[in-house]
N, C-alpha and C. Protein backbone atom coordinates (compact mmCIF):
# COMPACT_ATOMS: atom_id res chain seq x y z
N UNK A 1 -63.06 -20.12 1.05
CA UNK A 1 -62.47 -21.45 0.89
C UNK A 1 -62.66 -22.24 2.19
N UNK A 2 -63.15 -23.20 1.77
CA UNK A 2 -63.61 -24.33 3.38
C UNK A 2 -62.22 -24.93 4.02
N UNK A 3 -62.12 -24.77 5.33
CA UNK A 3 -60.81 -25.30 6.23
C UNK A 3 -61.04 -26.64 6.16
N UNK A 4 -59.92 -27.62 5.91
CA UNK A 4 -59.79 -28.72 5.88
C UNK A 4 -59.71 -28.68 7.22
N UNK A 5 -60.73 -30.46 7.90
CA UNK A 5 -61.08 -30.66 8.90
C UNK A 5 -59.70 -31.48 9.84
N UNK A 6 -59.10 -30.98 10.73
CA UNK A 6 -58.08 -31.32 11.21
C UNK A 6 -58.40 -32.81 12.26
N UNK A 7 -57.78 -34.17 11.78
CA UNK A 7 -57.66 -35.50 12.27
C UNK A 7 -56.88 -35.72 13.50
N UNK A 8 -56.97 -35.51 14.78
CA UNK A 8 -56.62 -35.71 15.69
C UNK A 8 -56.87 -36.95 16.78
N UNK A 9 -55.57 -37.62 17.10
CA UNK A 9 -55.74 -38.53 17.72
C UNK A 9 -55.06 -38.28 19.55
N UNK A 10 -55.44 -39.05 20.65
CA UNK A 10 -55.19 -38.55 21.73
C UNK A 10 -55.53 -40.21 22.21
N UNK A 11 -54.61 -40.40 23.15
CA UNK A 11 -54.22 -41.50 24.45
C UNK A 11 -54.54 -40.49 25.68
N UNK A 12 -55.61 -40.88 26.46
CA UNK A 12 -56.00 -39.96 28.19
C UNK A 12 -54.84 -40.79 28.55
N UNK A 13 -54.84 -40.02 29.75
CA UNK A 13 -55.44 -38.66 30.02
C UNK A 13 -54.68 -37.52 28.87
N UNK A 14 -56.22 -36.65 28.77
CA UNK A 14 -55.56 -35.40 27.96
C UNK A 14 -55.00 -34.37 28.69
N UNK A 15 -53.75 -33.71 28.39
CA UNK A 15 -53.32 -32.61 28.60
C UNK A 15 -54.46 -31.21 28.78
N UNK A 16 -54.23 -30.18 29.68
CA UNK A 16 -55.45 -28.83 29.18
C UNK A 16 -54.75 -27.91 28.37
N UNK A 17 -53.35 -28.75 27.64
CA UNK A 17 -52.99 -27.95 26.43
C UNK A 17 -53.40 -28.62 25.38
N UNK A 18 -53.61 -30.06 25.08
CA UNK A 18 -54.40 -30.88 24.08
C UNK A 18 -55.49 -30.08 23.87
N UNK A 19 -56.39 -29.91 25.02
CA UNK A 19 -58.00 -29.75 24.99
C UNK A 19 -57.94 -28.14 24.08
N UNK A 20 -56.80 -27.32 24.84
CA UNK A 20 -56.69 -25.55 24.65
C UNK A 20 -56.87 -25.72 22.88
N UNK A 21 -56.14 -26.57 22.52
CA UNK A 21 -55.82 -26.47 20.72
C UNK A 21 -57.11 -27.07 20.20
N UNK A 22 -57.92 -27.58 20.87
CA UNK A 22 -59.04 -28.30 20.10
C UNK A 22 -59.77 -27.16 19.91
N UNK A 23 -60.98 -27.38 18.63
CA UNK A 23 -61.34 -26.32 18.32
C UNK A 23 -62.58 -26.90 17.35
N UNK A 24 -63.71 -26.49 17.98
CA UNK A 24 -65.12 -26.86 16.97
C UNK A 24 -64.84 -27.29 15.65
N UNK A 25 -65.39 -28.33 15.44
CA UNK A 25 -65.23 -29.09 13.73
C UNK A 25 -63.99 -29.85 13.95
N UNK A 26 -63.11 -30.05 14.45
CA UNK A 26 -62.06 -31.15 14.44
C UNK A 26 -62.36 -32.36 15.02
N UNK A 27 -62.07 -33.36 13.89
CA UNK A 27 -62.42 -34.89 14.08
C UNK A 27 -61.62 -35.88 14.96
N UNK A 28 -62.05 -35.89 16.27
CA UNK A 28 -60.93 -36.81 17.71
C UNK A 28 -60.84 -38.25 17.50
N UNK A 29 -60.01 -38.92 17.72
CA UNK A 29 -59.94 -40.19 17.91
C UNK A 29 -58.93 -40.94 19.11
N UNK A 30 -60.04 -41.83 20.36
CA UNK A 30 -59.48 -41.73 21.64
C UNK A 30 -58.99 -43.08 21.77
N UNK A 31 -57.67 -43.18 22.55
CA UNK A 31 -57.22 -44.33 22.94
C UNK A 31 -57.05 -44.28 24.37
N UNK A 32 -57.50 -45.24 25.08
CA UNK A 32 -57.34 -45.87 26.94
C UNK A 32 -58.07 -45.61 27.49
N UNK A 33 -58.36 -44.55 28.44
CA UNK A 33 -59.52 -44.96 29.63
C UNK A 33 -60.78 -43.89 29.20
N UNK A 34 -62.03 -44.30 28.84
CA UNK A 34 -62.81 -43.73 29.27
C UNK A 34 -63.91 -44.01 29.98
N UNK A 35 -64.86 -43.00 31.16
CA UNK A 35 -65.48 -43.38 31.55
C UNK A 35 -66.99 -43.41 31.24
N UNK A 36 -67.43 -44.40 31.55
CA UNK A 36 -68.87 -44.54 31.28
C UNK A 36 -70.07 -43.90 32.75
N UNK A 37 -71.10 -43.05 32.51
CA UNK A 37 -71.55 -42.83 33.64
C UNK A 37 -73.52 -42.08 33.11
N UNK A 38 -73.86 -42.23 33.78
CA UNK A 38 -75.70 -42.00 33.09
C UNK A 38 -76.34 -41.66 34.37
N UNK A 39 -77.42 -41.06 34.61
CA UNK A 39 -78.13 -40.31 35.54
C UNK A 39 -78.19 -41.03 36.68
N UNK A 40 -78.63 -42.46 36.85
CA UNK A 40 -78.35 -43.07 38.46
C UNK A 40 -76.79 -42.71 39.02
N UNK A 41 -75.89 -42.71 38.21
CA UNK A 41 -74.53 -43.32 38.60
C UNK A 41 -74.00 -40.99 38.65
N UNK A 42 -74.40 -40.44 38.07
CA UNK A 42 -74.28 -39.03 38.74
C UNK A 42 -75.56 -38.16 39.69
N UNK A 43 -76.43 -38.63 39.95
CA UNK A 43 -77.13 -38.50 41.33
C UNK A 43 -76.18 -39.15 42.36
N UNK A 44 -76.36 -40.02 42.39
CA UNK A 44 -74.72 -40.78 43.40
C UNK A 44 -73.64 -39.71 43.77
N UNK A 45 -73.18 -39.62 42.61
CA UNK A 45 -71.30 -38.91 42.21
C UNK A 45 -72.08 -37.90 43.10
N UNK A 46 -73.04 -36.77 42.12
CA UNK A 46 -72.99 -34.91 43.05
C UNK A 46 -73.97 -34.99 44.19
N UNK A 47 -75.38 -35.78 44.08
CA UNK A 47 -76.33 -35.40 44.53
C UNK A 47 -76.29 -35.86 45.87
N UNK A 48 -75.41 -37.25 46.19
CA UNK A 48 -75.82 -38.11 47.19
C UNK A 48 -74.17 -37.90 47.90
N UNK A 49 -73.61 -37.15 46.78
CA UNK A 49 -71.84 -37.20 47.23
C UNK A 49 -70.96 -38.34 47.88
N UNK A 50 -71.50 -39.20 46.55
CA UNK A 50 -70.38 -40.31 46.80
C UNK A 50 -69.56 -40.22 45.91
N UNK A 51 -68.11 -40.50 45.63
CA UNK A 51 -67.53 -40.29 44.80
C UNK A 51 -66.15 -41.25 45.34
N UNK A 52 -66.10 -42.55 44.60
CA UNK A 52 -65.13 -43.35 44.10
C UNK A 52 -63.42 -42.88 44.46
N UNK A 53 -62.77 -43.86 44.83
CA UNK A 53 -61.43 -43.02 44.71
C UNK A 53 -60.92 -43.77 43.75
N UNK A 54 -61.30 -43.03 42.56
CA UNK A 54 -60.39 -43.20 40.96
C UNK A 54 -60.13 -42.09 40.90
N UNK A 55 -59.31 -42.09 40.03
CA UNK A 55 -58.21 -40.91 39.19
C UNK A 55 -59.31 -40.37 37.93
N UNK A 56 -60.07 -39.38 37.80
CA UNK A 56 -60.56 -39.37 36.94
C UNK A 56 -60.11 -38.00 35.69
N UNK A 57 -59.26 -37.11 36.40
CA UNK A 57 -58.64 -36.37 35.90
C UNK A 57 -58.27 -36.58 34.53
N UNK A 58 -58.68 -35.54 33.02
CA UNK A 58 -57.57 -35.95 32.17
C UNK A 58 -58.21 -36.78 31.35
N UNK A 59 -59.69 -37.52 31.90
CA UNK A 59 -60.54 -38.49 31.02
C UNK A 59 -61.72 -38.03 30.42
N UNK A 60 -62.36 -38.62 29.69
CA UNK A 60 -63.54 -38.33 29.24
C UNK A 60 -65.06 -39.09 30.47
N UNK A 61 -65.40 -38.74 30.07
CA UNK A 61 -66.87 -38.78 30.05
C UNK A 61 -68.08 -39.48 29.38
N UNK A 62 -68.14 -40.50 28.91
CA UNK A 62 -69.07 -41.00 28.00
C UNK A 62 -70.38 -41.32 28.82
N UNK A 63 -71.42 -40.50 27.98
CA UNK A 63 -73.13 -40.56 28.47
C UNK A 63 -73.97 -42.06 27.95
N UNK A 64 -73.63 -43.03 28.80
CA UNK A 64 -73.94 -44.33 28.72
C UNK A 64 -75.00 -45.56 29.15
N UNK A 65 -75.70 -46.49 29.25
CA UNK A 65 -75.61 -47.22 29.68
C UNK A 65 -75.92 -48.82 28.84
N UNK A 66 -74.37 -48.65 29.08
CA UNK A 66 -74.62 -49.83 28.05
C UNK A 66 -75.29 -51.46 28.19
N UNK A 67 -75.50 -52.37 27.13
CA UNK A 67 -75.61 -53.84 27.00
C UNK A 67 -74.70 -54.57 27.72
N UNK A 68 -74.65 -55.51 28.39
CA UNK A 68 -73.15 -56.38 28.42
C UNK A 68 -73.82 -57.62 28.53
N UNK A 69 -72.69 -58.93 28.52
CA UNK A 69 -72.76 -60.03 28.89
C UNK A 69 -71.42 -60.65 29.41
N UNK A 70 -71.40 -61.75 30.27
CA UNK A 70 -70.58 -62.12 30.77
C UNK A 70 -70.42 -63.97 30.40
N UNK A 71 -68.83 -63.96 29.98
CA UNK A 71 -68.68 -65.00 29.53
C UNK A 71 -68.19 -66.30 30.03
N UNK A 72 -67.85 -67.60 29.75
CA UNK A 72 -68.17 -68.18 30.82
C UNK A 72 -66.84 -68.66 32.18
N UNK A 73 -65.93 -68.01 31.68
CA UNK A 73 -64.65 -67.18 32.86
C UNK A 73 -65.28 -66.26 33.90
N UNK A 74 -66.60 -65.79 33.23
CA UNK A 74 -66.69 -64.70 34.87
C UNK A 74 -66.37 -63.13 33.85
N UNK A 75 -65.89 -62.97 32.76
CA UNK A 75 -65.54 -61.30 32.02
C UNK A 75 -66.68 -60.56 31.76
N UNK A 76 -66.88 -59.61 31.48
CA UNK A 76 -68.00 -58.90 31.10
C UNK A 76 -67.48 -58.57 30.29
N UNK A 77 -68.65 -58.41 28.75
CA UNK A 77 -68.27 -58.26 27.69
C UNK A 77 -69.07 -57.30 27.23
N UNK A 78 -69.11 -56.31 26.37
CA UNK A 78 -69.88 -55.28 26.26
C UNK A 78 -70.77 -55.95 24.65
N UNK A 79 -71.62 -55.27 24.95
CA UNK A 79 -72.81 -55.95 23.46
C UNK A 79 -73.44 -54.47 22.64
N UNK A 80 -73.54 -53.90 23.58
CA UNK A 80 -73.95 -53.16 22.47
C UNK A 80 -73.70 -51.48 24.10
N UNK A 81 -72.78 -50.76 23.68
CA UNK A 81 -72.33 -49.40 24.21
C UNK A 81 -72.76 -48.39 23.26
N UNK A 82 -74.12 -47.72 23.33
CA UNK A 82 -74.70 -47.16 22.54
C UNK A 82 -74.55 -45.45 23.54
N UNK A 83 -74.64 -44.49 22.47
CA UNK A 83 -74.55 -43.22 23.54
C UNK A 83 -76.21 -42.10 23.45
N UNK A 84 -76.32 -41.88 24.60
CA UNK A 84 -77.50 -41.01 25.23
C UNK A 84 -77.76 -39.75 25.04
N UNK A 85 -78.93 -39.42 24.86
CA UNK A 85 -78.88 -37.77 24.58
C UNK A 85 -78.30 -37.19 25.99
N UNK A 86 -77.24 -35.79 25.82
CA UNK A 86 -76.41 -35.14 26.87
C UNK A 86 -77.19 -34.51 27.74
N UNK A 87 -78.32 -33.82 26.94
CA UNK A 87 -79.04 -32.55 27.99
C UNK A 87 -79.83 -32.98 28.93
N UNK A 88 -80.05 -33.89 29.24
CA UNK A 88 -81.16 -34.24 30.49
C UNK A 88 -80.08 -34.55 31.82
N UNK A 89 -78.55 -34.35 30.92
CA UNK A 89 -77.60 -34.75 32.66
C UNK A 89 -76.99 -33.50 32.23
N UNK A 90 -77.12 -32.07 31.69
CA UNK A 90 -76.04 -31.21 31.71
C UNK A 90 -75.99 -30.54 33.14
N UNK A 91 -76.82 -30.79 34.02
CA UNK A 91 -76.77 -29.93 35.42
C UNK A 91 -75.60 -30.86 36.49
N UNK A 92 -74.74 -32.15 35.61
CA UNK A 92 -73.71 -32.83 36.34
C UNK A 92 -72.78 -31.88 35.67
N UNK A 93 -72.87 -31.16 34.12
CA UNK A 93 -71.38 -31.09 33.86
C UNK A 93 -70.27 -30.16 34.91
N UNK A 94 -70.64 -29.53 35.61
CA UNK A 94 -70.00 -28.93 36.60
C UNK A 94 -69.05 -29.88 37.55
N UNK A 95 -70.01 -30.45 38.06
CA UNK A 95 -69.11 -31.71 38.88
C UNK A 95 -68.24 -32.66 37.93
N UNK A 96 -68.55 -32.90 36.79
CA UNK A 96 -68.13 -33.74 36.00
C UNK A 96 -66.76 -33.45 35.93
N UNK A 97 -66.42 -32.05 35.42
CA UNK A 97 -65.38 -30.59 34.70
C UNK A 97 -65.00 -30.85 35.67
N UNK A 98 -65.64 -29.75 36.76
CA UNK A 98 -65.07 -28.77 37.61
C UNK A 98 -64.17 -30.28 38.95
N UNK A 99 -65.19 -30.75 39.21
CA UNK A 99 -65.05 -31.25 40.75
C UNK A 99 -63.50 -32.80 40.81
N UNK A 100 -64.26 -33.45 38.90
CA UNK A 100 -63.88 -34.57 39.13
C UNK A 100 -62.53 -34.37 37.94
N UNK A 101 -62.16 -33.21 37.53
CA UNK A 101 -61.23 -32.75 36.57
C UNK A 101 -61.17 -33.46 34.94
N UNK A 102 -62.40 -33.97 35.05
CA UNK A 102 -62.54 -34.44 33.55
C UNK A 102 -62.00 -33.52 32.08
N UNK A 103 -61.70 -34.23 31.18
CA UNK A 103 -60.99 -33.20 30.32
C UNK A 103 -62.72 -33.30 29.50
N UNK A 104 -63.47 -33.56 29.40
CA UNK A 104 -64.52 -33.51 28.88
C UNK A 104 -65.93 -34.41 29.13
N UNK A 105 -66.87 -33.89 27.67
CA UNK A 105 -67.78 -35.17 27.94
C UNK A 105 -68.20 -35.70 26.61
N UNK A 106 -68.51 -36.82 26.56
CA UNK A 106 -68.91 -37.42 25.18
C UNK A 106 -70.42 -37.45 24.86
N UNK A 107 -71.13 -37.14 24.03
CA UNK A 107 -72.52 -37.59 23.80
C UNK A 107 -73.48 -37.22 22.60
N UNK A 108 -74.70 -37.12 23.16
CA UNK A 108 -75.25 -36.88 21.55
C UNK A 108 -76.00 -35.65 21.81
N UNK A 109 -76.33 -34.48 21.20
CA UNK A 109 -77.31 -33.45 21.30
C UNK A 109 -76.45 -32.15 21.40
N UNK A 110 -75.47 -32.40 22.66
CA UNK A 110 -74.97 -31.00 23.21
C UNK A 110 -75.40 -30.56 24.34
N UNK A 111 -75.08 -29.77 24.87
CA UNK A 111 -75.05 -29.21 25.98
C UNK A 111 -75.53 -27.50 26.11
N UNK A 112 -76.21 -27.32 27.69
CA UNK A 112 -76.08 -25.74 27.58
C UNK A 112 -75.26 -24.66 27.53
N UNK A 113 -75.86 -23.69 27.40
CA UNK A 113 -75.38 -22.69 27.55
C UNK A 113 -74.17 -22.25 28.98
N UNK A 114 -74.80 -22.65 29.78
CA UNK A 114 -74.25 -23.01 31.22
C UNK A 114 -72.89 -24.02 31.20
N UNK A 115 -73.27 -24.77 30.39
CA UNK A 115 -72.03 -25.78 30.27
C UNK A 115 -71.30 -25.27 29.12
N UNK A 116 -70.94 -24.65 28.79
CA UNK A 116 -70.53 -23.97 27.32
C UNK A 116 -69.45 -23.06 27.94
N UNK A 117 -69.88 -22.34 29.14
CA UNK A 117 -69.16 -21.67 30.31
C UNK A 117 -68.37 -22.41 31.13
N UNK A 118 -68.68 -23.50 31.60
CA UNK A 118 -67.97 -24.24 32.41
C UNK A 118 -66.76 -24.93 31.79
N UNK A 119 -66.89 -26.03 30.49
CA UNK A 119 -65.74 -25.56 29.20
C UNK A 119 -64.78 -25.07 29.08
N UNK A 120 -65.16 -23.62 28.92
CA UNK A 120 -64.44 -22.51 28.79
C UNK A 120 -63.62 -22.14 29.92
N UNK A 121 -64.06 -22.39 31.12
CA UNK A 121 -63.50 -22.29 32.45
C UNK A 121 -62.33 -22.76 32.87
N UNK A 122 -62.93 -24.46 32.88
CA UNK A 122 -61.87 -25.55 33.14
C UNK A 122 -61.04 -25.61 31.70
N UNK A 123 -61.20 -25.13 30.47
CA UNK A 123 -60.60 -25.73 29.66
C UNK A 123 -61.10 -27.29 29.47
N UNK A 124 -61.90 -27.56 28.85
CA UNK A 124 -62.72 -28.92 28.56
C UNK A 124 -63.67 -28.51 27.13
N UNK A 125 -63.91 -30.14 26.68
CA UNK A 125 -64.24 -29.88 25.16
C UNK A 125 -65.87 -30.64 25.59
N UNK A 126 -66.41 -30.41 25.13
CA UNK A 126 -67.80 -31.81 24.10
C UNK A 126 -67.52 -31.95 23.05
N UNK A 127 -67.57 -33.78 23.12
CA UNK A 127 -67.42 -34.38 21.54
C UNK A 127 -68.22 -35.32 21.48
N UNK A 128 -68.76 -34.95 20.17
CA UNK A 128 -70.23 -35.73 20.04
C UNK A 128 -69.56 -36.91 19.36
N UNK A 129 -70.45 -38.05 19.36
CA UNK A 129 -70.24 -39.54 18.52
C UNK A 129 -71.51 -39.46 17.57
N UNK A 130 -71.37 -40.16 16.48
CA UNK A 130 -72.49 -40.01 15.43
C UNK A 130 -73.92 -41.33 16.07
N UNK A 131 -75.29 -40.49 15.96
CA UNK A 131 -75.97 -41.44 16.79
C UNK A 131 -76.06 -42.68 15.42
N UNK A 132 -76.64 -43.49 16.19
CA UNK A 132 -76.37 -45.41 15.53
C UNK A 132 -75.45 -45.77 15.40
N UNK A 133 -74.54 -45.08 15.88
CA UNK A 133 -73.33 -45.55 16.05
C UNK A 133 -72.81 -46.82 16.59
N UNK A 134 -73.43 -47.13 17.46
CA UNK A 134 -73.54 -48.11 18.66
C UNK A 134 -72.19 -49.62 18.70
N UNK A 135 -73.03 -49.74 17.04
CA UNK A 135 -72.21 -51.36 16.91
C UNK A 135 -70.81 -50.67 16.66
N UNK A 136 -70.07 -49.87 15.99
CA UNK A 136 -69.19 -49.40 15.44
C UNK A 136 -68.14 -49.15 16.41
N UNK A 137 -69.22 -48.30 17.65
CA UNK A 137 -68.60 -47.74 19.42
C UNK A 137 -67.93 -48.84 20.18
N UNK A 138 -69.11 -49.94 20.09
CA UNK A 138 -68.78 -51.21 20.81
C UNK A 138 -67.63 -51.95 20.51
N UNK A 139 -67.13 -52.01 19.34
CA UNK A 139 -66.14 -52.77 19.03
C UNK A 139 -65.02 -52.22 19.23
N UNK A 140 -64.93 -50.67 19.44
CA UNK A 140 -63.53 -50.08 19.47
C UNK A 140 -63.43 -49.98 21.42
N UNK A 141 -64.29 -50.96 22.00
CA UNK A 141 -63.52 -50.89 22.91
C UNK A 141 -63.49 -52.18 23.63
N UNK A 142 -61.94 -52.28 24.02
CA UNK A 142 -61.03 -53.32 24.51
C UNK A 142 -61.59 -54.21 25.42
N UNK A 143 -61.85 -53.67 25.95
CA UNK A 143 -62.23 -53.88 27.79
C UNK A 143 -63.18 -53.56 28.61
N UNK A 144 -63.66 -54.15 29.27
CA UNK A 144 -64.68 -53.28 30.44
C UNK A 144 -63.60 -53.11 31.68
N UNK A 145 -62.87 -52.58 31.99
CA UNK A 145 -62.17 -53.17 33.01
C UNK A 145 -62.82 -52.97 34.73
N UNK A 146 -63.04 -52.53 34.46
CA UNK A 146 -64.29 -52.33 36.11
C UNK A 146 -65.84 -51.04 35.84
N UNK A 147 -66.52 -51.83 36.65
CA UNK A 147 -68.19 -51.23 36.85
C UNK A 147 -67.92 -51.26 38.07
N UNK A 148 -68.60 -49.69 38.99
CA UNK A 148 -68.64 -49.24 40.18
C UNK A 148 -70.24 -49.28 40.42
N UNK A 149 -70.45 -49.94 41.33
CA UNK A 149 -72.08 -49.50 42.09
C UNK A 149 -73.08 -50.50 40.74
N UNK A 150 -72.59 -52.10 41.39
CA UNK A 150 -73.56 -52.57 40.18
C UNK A 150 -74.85 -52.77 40.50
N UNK A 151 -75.17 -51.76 42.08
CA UNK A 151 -76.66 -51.89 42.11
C UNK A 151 -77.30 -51.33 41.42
N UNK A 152 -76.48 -49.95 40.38
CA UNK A 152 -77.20 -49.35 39.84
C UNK A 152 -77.11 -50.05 37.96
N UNK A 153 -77.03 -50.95 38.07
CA UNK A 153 -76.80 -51.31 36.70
C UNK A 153 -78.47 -51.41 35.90
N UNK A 154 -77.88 -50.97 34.46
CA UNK A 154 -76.80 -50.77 33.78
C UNK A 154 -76.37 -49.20 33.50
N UNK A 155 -76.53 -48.48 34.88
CA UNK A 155 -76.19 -47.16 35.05
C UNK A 155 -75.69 -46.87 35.59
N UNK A 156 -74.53 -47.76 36.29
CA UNK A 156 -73.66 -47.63 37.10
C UNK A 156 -72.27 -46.92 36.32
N UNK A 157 -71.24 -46.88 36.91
CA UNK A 157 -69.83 -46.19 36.10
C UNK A 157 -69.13 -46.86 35.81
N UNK A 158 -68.70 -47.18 34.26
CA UNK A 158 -68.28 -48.15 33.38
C UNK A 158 -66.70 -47.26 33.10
N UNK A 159 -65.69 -48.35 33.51
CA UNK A 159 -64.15 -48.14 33.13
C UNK A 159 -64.50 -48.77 31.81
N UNK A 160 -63.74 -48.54 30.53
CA UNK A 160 -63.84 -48.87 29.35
C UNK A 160 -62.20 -47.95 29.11
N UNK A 161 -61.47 -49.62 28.57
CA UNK A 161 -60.40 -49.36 27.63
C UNK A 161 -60.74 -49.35 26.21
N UNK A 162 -60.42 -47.87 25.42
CA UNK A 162 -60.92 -48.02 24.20
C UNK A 162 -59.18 -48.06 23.09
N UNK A 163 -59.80 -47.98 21.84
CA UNK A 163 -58.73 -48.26 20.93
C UNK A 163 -59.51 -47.65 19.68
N UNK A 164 -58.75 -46.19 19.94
CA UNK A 164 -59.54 -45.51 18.35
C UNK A 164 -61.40 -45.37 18.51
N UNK A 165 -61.66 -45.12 19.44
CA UNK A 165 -62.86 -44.75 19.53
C UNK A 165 -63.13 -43.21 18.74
N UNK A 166 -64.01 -43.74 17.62
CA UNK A 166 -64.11 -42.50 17.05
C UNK A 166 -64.75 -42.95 15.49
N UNK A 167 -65.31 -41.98 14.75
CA UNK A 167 -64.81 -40.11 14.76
C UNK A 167 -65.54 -39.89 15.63
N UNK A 168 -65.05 -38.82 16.88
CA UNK A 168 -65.40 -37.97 17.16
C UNK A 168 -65.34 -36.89 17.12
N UNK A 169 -66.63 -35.60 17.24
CA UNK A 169 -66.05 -34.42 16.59
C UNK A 169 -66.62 -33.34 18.01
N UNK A 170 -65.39 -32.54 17.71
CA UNK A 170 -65.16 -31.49 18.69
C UNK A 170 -66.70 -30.16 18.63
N UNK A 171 -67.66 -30.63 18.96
CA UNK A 171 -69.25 -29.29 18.89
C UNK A 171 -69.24 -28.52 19.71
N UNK A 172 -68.70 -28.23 20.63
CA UNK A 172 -68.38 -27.61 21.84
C UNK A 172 -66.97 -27.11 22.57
N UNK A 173 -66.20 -26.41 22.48
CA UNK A 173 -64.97 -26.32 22.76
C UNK A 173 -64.43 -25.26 23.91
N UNK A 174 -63.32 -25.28 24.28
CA UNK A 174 -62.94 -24.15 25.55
C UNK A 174 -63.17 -23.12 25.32
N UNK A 175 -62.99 -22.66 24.09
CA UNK A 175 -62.68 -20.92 23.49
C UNK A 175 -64.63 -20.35 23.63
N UNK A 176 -65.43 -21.43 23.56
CA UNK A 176 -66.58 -20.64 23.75
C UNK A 176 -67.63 -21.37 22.77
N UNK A 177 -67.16 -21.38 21.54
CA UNK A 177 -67.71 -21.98 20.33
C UNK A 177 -68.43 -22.75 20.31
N UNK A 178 -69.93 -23.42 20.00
CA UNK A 178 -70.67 -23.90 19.75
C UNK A 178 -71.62 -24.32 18.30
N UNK A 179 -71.35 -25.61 18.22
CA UNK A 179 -71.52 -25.42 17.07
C UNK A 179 -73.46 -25.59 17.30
N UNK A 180 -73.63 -25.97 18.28
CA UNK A 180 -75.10 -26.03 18.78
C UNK A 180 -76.03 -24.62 18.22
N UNK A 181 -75.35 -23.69 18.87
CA UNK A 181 -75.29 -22.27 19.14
C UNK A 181 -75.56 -21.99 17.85
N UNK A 182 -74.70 -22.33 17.32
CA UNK A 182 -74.50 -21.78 15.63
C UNK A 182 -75.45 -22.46 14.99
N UNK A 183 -75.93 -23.58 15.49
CA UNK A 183 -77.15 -23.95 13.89
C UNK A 183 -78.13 -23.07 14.56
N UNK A 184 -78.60 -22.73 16.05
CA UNK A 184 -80.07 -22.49 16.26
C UNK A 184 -79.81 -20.68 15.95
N UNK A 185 -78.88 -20.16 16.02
CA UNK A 185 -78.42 -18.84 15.49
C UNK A 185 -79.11 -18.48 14.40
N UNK A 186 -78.82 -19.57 13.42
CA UNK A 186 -78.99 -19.62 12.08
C UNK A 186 -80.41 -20.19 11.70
N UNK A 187 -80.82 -21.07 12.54
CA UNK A 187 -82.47 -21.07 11.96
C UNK A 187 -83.07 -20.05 12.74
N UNK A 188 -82.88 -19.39 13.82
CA UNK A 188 -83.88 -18.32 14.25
C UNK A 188 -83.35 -17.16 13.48
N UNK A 189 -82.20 -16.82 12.43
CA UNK A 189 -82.37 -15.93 11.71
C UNK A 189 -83.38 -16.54 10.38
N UNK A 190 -83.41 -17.61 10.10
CA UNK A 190 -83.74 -18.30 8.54
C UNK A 190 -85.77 -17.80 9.58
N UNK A 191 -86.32 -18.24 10.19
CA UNK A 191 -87.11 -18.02 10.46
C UNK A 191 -88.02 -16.01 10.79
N UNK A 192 -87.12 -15.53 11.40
CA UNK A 192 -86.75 -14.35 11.44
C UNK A 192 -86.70 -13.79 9.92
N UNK A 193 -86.49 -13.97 8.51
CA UNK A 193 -86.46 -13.51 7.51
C UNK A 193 -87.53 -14.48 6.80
N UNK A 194 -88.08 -15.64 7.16
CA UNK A 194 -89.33 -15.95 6.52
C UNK A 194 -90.17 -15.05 6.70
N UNK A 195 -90.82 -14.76 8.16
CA UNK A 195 -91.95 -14.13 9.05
C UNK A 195 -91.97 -13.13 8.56
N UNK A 196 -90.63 -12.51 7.99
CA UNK A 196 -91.04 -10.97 7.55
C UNK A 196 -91.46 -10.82 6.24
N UNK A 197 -90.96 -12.08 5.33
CA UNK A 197 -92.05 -11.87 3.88
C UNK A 197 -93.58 -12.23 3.98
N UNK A 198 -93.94 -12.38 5.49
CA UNK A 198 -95.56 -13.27 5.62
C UNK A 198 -96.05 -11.57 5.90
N UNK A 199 -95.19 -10.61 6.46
CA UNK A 199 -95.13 -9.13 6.97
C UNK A 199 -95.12 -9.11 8.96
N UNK A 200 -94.68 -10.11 9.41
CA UNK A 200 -95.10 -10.26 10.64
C UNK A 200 -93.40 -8.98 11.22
C-alpha cells in the first residue's frame, strides 16, 4: 500500500529537529528568508574566503541566478528566478552545511554521494523544485531584499523573502536516503538483468 505523501510547511529558519523529521518524498513549502547563491558568489564564500556577516544559519540555499529589473523608485524586482542544475557546485555543499550552518540546499539534479554524508552529518535536507518552474518560483517571492557583491551579478547572493515557495520535495535527507541513489540503483539493476538475457 503506497504512503500518502506528507504536506509540510516551514517559516526559516528551520529547526535541526524540523530537518531530523523530514524524510525523502515529503512535499515542503517555505516561508521568509532564502538565500540565493551560484558558482561566482561560492568561489568568493569558500575559495577566496570571503564571507558576509549575515546570519545564515537555519536557511536554505537556493542554486540561482536570477533575471531582475529595477523599477522606477530604485527596487529590484525579480523577473524570472529560475533554478540551476546542483552538481557542478556540490564541492560548496560542505561550506554551505557545515561552515555557514545552512539547514539545506535547493535545486535541480541532486547531489553527491559526498554530500549525502555531509546531510547526514549536519542534519540538513536537499529539496528539489520542479524544473520550468521558473515563472511559478518567481512569483512566490516577496522581495529581493538585498544582493551582496553586485560585481558578481547576476551571481552574486540574493536575500529573497519568499511566501509558500513550493512544492518542494525532500530527494535527499539526513537519515541517508536518496532518492537519486535509488533511481540509478534501479536502472543499473534494470540494465544488469537486460545484459544477461543478451548472455553477457
Amino acid at each position: 500500500m503506497a504512503t500518502e505523501t506528507r504536506v509540510l510547511h516551514f517559516t526559516t529558519p528551520v529547526t535541526k529537529g524540523q530537518l531530523a523529521d523530514l524524510r525523502v518524498g515529503d512535499e515542503v513549502w517555505l516561508s521568509g528568508t532564502i538565500w540565493g547563491v551560484r558558482d561566482a558568489s561560492l568561489i568568493r564564500l569558500f575559495d577566496e574566503k570571503i564571507v558576509p556577516d549575515r546570519d545564515f544559519e537555519g536557511h536554505f540555499f537556493l542554486h540561482t541566478a536570477p533575471s531582475i529589473r529595477t523599477d522606477e523608485s530604485g527596487k529590484v524586482i525579480p523577473v524570472s528566478v529560475g533554478t540551476t542544475t546542483s552538481m557542478r557546485m556540490d564541492r560548496f555543499t560542505q561550506g554551505c552545511i557545515s561552515q555557514l550552518r545552512g539547514a539545506g540546499i535547493i535545486g535541480k539534479g541532486g547531489l553527491s554521494a559526498h554530500s549525502s554524508a555531509i546531510l547526514v552529518k549536519e542534519t540538513a535536507v536537499y529539496l528539489s523544485i520542479t524544473g520550468g518552474a521558473a515563472s511559478l518560483e518567481t512569483l512566490q517571492i516577496e522581495e529581493i531584499e538585498e544582493f551582496i557583491w553586485e560585481d558578481l551579478m547576476p551571481e552574486c547572493i540574493w536575500k529573497f523573502r519568499v511566501k509558500e515557495l513550493g512544492p518542494l520535495f525532500v530527494t535527499m535527507d539526513s537519515h541517508g536516503e536518496s532518492q537519486y541513489k535509488d533511481v540509478m540503483d534501479e536502472a543499473n539493476s534494470n540494465l544488469k538483468n537486460y545484459l544477461s538475457t543478451l548472455g553477457y
